[in-house]
C-alpha atoms as a PDB file:
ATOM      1  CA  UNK A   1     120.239  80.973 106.870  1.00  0.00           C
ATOM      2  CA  UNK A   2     121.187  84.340 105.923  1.00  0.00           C
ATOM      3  CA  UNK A   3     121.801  87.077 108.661  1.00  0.00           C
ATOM      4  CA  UNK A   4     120.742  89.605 105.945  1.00  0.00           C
ATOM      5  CA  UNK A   5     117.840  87.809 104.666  1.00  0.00           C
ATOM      6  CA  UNK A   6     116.982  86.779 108.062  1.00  0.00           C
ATOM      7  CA  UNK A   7     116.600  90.397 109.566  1.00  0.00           C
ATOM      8  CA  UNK A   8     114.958  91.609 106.108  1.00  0.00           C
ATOM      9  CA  UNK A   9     112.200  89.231 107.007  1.00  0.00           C
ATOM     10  CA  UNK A  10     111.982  90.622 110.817  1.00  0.00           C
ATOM     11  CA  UNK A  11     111.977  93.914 110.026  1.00  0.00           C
ATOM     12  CA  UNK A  12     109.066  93.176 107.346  1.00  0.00           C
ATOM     13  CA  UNK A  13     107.077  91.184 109.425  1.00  0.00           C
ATOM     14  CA  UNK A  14     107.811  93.404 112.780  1.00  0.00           C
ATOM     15  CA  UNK A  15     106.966  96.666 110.321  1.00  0.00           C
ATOM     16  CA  UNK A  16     103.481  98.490 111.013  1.00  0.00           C
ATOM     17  CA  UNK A  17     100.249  97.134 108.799  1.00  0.00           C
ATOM     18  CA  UNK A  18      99.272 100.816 107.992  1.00  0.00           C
ATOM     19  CA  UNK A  19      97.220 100.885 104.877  1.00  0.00           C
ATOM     20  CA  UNK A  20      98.518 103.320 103.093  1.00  0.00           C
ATOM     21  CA  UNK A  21      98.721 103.377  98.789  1.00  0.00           C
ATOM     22  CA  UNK A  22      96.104 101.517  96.788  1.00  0.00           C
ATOM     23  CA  UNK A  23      98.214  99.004  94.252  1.00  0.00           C
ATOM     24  CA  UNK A  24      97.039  98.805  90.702  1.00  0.00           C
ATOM     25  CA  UNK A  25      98.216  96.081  88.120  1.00  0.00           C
ATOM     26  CA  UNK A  26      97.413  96.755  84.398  1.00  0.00           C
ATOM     27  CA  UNK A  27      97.371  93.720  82.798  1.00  0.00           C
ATOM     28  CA  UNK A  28      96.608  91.992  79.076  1.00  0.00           C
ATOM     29  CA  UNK A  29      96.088  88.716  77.629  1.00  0.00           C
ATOM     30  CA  UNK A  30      98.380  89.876  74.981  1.00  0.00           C
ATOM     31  CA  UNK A  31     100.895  91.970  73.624  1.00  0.00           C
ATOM     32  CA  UNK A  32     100.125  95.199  71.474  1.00  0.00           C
ATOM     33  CA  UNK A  33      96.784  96.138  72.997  1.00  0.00           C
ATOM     34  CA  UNK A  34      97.909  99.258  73.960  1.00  0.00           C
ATOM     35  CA  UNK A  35      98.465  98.495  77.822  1.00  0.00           C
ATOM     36  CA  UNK A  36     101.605 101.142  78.516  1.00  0.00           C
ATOM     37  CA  UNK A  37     100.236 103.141  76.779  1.00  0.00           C
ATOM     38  CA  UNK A  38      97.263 103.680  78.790  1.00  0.00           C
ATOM     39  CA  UNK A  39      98.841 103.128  81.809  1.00  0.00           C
ATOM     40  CA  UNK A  40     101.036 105.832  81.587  1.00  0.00           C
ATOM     41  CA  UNK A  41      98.203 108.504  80.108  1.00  0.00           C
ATOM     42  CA  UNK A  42      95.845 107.261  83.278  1.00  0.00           C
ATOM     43  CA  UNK A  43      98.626 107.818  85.894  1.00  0.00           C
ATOM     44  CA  UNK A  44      99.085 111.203  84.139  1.00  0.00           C
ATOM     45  CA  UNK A  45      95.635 111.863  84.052  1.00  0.00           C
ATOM     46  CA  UNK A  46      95.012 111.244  87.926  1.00  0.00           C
ATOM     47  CA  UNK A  47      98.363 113.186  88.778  1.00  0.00           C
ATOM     48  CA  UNK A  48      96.195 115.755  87.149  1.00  0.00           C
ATOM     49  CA  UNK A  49      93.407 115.295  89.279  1.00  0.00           C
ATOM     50  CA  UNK A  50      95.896 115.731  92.770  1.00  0.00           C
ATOM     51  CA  UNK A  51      96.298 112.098  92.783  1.00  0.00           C
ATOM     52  CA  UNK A  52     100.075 111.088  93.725  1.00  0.00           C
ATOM     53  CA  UNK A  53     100.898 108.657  91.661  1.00  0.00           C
ATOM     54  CA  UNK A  54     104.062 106.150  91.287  1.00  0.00           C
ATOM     55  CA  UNK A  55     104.136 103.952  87.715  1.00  0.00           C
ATOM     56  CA  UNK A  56     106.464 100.841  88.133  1.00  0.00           C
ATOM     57  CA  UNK A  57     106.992  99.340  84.570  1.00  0.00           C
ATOM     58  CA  UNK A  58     107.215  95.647  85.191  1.00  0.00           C
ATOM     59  CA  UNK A  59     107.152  94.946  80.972  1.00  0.00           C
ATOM     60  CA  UNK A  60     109.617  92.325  81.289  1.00  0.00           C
ATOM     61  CA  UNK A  61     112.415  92.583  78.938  1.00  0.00           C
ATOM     62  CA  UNK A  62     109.514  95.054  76.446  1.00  0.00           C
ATOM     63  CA  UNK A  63     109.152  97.899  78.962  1.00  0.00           C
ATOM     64  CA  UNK A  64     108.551 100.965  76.931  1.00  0.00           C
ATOM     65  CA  UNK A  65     107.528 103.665  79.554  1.00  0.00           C
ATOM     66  CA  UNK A  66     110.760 105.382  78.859  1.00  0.00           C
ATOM     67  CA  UNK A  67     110.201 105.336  75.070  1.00  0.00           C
ATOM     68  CA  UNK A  68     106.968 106.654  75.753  1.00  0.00           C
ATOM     69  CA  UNK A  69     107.331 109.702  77.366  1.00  0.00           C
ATOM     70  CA  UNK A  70     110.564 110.535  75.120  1.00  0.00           C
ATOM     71  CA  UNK A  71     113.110 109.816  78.016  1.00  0.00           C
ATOM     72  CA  UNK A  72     116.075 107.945  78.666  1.00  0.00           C
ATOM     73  CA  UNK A  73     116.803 106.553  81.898  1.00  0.00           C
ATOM     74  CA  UNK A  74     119.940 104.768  82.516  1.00  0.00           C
ATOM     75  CA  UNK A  75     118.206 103.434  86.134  1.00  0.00           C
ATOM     76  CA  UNK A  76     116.191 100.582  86.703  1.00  0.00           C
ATOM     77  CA  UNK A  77     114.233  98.816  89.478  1.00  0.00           C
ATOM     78  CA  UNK A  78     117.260  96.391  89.470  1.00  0.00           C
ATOM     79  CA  UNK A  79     119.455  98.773  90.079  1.00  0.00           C
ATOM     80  CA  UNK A  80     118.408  98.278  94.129  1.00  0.00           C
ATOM     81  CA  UNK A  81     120.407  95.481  94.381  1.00  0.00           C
ATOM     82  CA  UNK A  82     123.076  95.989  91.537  1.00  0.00           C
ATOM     83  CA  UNK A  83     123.920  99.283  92.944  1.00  0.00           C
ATOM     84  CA  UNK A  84     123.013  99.239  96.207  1.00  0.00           C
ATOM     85  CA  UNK A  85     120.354 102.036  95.448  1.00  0.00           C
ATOM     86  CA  UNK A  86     117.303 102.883  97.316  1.00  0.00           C
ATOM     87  CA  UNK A  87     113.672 103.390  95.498  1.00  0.00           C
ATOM     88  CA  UNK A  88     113.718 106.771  95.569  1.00  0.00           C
ATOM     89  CA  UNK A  89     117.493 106.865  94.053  1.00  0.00           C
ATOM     90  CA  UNK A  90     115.572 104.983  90.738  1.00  0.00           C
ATOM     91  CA  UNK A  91     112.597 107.190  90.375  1.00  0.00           C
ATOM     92  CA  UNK A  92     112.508 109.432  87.225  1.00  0.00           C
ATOM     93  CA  UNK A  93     110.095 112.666  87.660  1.00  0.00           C
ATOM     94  CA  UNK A  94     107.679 113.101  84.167  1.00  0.00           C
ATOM     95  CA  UNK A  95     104.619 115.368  83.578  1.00  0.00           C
ATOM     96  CA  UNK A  96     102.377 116.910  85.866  1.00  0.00           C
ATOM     97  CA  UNK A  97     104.226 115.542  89.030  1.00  0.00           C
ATOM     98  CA  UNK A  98     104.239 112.015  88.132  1.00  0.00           C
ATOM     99  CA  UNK A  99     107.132 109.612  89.371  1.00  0.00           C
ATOM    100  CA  UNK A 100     108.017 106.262  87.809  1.00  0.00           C
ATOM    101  CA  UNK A 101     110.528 103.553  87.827  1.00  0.00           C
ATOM    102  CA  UNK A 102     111.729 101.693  84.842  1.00  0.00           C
ATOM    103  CA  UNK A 103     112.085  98.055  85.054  1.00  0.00           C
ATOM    104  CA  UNK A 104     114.784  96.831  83.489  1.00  0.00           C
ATOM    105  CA  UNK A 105     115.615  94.117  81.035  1.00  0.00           C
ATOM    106  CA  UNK A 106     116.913  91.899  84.102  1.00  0.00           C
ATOM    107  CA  UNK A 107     114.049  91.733  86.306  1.00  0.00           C
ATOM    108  CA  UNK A 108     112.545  88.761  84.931  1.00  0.00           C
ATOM    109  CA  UNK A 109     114.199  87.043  87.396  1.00  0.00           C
ATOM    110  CA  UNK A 110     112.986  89.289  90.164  1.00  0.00           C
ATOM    111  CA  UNK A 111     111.255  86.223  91.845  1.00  0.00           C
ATOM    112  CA  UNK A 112     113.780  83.508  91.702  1.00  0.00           C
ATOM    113  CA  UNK A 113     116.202  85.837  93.884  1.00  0.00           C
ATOM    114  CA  UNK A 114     117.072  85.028  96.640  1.00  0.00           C
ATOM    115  CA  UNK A 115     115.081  85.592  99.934  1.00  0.00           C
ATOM    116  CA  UNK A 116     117.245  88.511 101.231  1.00  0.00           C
ATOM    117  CA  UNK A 117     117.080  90.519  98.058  1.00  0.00           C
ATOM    118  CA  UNK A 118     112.896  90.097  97.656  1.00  0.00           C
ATOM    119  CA  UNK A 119     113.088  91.121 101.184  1.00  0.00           C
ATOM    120  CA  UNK A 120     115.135  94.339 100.178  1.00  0.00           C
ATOM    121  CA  UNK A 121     112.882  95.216  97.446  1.00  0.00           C
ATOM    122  CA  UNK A 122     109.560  94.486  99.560  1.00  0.00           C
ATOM    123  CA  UNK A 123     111.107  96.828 102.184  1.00  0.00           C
ATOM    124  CA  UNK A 124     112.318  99.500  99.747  1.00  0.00           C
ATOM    125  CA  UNK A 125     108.650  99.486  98.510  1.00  0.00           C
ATOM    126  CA  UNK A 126     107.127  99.964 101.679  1.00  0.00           C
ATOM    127  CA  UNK A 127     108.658 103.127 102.582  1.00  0.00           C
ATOM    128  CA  UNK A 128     106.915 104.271  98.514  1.00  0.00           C
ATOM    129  CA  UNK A 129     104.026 103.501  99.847  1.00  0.00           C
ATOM    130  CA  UNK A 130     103.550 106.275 102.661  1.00  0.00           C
ATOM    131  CA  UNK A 131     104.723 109.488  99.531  1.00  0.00           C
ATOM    132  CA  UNK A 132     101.770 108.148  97.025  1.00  0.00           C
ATOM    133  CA  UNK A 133      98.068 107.468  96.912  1.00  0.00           C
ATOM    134  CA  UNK A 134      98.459 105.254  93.841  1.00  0.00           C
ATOM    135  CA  UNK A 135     100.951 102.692  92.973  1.00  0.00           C
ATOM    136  CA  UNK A 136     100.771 101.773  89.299  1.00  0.00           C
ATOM    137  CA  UNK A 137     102.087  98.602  88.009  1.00  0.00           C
ATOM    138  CA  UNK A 138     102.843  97.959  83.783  1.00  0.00           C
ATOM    139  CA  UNK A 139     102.679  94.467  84.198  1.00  0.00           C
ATOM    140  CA  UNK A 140     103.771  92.281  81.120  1.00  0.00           C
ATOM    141  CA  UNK A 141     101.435  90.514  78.820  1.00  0.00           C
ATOM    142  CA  UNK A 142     100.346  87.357  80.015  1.00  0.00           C
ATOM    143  CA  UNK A 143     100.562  84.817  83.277  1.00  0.00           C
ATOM    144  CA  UNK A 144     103.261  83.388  85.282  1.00  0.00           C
ATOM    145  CA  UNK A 145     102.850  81.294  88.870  1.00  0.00           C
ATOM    146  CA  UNK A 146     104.940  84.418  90.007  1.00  0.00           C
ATOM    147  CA  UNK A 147     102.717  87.322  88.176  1.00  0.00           C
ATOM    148  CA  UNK A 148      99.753  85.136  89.885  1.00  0.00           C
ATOM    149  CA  UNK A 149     101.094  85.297  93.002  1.00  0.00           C
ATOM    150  CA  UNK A 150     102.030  89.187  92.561  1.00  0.00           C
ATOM    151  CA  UNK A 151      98.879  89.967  91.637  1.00  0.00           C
ATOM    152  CA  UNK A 152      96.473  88.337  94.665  1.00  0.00           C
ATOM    153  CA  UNK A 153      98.365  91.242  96.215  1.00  0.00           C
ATOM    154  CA  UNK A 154      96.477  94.007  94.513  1.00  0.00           C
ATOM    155  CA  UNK A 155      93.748  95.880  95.616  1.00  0.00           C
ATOM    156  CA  UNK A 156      92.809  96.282  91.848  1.00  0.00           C
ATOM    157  CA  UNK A 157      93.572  94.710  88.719  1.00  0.00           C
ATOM    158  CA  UNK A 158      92.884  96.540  85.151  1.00  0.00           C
ATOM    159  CA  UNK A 159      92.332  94.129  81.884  1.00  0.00           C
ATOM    160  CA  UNK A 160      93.409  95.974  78.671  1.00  0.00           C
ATOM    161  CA  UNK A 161      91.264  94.343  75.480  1.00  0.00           C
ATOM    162  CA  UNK A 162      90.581  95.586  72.652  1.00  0.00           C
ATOM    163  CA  UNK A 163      87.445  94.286  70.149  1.00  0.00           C
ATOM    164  CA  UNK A 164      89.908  92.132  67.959  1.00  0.00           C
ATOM    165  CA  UNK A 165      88.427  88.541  68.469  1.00  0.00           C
ATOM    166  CA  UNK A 166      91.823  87.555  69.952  1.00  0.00           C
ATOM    167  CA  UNK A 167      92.910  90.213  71.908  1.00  0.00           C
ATOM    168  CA  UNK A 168      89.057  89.116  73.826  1.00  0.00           C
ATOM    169  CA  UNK A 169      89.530  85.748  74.033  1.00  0.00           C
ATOM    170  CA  UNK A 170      92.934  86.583  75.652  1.00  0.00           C
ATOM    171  CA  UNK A 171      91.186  89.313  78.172  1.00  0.00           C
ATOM    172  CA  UNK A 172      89.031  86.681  78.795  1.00  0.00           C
ATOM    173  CA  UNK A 173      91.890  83.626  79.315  1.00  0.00           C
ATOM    174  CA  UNK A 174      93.576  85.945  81.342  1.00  0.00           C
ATOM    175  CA  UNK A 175      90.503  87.055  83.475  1.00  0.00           C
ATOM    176  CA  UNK A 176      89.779  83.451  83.970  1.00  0.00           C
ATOM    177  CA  UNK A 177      93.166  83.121  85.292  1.00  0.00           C
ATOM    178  CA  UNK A 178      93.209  85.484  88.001  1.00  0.00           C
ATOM    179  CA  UNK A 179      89.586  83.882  89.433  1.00  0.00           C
ATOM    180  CA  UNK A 180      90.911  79.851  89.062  1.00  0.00           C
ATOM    181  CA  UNK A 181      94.164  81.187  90.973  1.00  0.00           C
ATOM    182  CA  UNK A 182      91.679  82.866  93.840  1.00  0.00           C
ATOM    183  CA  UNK A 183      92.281  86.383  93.111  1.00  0.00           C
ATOM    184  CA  UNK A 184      89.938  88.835  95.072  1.00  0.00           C
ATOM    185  CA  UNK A 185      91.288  91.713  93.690  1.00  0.00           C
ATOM    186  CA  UNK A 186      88.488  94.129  91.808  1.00  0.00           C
ATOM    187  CA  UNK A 187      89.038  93.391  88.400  1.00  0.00           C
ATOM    188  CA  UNK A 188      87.682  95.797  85.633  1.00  0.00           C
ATOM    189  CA  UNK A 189      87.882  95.917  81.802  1.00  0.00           C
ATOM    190  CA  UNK A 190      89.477  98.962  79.129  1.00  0.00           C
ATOM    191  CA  UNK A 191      88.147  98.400  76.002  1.00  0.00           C
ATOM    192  CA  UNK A 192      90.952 100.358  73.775  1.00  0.00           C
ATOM    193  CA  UNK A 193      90.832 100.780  70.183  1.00  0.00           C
ATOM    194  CA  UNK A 194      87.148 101.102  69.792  1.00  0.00           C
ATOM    195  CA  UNK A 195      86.142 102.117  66.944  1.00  0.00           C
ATOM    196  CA  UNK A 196      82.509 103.579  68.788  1.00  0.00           C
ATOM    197  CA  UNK A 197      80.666 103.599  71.761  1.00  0.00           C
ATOM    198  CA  UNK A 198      78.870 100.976  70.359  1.00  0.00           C
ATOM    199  CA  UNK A 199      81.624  98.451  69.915  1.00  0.00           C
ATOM    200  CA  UNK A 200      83.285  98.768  73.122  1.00  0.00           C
ATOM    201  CA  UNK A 201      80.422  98.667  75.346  1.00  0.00           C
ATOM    202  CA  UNK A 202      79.283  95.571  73.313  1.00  0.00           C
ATOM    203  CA  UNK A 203      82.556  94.366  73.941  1.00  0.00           C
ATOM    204  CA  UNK A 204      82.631  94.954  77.478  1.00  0.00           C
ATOM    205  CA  UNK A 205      79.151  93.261  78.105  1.00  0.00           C
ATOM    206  CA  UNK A 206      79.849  89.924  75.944  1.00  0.00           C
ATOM    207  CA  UNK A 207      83.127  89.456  78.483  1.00  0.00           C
ATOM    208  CA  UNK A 208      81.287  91.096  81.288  1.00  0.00           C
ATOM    209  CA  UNK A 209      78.379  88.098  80.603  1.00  0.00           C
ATOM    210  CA  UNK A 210      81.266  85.416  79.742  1.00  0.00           C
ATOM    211  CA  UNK A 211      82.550  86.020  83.141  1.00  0.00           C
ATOM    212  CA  UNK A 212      79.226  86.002  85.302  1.00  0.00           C
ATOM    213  CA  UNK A 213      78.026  82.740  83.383  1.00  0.00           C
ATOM    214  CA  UNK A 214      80.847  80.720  83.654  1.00  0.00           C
ATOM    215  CA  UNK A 215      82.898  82.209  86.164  1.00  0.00           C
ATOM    216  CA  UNK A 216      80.015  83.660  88.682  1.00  0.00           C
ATOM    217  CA  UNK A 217      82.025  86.854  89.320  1.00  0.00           C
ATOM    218  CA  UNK A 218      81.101  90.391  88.364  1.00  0.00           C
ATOM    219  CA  UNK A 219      83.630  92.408  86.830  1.00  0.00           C
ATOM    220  CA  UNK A 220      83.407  96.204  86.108  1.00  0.00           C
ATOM    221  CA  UNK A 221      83.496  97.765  82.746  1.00  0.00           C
ATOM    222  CA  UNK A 222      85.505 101.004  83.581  1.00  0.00           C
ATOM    223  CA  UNK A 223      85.765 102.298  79.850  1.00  0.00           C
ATOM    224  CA  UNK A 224      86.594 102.784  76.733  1.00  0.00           C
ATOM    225  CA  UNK A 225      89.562 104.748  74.883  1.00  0.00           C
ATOM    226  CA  UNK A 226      88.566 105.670  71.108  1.00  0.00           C
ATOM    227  CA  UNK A 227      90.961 104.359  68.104  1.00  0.00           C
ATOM    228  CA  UNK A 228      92.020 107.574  67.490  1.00  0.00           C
ATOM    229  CA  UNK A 229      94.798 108.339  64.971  1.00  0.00           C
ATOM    230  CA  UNK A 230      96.427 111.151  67.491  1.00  0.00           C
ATOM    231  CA  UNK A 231      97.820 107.905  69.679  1.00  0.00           C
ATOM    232  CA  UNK A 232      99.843 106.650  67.025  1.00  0.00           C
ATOM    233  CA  UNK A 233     101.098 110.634  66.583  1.00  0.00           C
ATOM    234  CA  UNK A 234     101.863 111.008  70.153  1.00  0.00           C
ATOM    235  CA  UNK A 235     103.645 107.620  69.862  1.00  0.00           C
ATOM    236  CA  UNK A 236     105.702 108.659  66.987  1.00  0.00           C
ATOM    237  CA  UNK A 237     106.889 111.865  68.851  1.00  0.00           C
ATOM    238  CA  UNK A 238     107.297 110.212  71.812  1.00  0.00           C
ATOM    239  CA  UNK A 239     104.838 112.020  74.131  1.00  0.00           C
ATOM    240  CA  UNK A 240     101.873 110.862  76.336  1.00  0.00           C
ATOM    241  CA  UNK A 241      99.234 111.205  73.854  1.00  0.00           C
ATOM    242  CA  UNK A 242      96.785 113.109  76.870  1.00  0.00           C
ATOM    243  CA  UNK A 243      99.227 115.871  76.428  1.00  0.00           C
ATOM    244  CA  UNK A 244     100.309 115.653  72.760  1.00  0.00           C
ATOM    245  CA  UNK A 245      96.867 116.583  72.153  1.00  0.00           C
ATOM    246  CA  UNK A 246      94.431 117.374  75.156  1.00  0.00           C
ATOM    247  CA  UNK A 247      90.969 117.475  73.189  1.00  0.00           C
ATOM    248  CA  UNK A 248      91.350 114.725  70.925  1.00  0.00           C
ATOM    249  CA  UNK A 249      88.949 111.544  71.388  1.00  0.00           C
ATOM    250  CA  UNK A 250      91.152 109.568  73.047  1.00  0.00           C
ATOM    251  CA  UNK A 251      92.396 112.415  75.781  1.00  0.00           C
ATOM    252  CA  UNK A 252      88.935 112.736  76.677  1.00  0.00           C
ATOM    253  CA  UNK A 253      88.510 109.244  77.212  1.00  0.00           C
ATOM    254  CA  UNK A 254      91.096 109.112  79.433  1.00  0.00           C
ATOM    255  CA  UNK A 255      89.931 111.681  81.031  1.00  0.00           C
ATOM    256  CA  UNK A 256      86.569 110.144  81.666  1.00  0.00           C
ATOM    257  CA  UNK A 257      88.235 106.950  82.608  1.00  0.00           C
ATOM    258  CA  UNK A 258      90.371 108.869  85.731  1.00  0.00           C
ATOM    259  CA  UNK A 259      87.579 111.066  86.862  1.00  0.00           C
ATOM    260  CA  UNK A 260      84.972 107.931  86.871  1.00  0.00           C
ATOM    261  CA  UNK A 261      87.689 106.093  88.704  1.00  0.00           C
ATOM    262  CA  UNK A 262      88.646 108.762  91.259  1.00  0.00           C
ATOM    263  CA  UNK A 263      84.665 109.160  92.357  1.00  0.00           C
ATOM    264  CA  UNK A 264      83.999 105.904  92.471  1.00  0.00           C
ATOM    265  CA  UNK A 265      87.198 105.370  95.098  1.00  0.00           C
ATOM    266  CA  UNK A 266      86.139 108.185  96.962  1.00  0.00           C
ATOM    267  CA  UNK A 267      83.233 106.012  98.097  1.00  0.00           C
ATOM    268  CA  UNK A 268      85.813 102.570  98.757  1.00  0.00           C
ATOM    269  CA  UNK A 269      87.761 102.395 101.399  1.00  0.00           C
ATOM    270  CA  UNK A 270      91.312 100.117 101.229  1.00  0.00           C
ATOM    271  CA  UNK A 271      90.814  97.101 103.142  1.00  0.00           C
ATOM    272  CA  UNK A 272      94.502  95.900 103.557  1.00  0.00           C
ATOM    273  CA  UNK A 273      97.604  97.302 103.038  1.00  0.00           C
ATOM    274  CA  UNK A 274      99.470  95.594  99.798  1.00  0.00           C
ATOM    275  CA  UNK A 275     102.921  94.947 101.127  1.00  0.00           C
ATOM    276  CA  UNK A 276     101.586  93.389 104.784  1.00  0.00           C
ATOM    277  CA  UNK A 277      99.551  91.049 101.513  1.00  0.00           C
ATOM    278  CA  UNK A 278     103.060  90.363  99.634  1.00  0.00           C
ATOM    279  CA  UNK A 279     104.863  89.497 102.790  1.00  0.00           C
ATOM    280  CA  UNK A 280     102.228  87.106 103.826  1.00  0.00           C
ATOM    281  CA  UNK A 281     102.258  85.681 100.102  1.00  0.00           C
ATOM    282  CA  UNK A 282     106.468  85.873  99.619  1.00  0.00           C
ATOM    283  CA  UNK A 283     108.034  85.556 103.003  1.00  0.00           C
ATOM    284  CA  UNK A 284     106.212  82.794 104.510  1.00  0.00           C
ATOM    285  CA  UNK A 285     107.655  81.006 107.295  1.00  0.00           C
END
């Protein structure tokens, strides 16, 4: 066994369970629903509202915070065991306060590594967890065993649809997913690209009803963001479109969205603390 990887796990499992940051995974059934984008304009939006918030991109291979927010980063979330680098070494600082961690075009294999190095990166994630309220995860577009797994970790999970007829069936497939593996997480539904009211809250009840029928569960429809011609703008000159142009449709949206989400949390307390959950999923022995 390795001395490293054996201490790692000690440490881990010999570490305090304090429940500290809630853990967030944005997640799609597909590609090009607009999922970094509104992950990045929602962490934005609650830095704005005192929240501290930290947004990992875990896009494998696409991640596009960067490119989002007009930066370039030569760091990456892989760069902790490349480099020898801590978490905090990696984090980039963007608007209103917000910190975030690219992921790196190597960290698909963040789960096949060996034990010592998931044991670094579990570690180097706990100590995040006492500087932020909120950690944010980009996840990539569709399910893996080891996404799965990831995920039963989270105290929330966030579907991105939008009302194509595919882009639902894949919320749905992927929704489905995360109940068959056992997820408990909170699950709740964006509807983006919605053309009105009317469409997205029709959207969000048909999978909202899908889910109850078949699956007996109760998800929550948290909102919708507008199709709004300014996001495509913002995405051309590579800025957060909630600050490329603060009263357009889709701004206030967001808006709505973060302020709906931080009252209703006020009211929730966090159960368990996510790292004590990865350990117990991970670093079984």
């Amino acid at each position: 066994m390795n001395d490293q990887a054996a201490r790692l796990r000690e440490q881990l499992r010999n570490s305090s369970h304090r429940i500290s940051s809630k853990a967030i995974a944005v997640v799609s059934g597909k590609g090009g629903v607009g999922k970094s984008n509104f992950s990045l304009n929602f962490a934005i939006s609650l830095c704005k509202r005192g929240k501290k918030v930290l947004l990992i991109d875990l896009d494998i291979g696409m991640g596009n915070i960067d490119v989002l927010l007009g930066s370039v980063t030569n760091l990456s979330i892989i760069d902790i065991f490349s480099k020898k680098m801590t978490i905090r070494d990696i984090m980039n600082i963007g608007p209103e306060n917000l910190h975030y961690i690219s992921g790196g075009s190597a960290f698909s294999s963040i789960f096949s590594l060996d034990e010592g190095k998931l044991g670094l990166l579990l570690s180097q994630l706990e100590e995040a967890t006492v500087d932020f309220d909120i950690i944010l995860f980009d996840m990539g577009a569709g399910v893996s065993d080891q996404t799965l797994k990831l995920l039963r970790a989270m105290h929330e999970i966030i579907v991105i649809t939008t009302p194509e007829p595919t882009a639902i069936t894949d919320g749905y497939a992927m929704i489905k997913h995360l109940i068959v593996d056992g997820n408990e997480s909170d699950i709740s539904i964006i509807v983006n690209r919605s053309s009105s009211r009317a469409e997205g809250t029709s959207v969000a009840s048909r999978l909202k009803q899908a889910i109850k029928h078949f699956m007996n569960v109760d998800i929550h429809f948290l909102g919708l963001i507008a199709d709004d011609a300014v996001v495509r703008k913002a995405v051309i000159a590579q800025s957060p479109f909630i600050l490329f142009s603060s009263t357009s449709q889709a701004s206030k949206n967001i808006d709505d969205i973060a302020r709906k989400y931080v009252n209703e949390q006020q009211v929730k307390e966090v159960s368990f603390s996510f790292i004590h959950r990865v350990k117990s999923l991970f670093l079984k022995r």
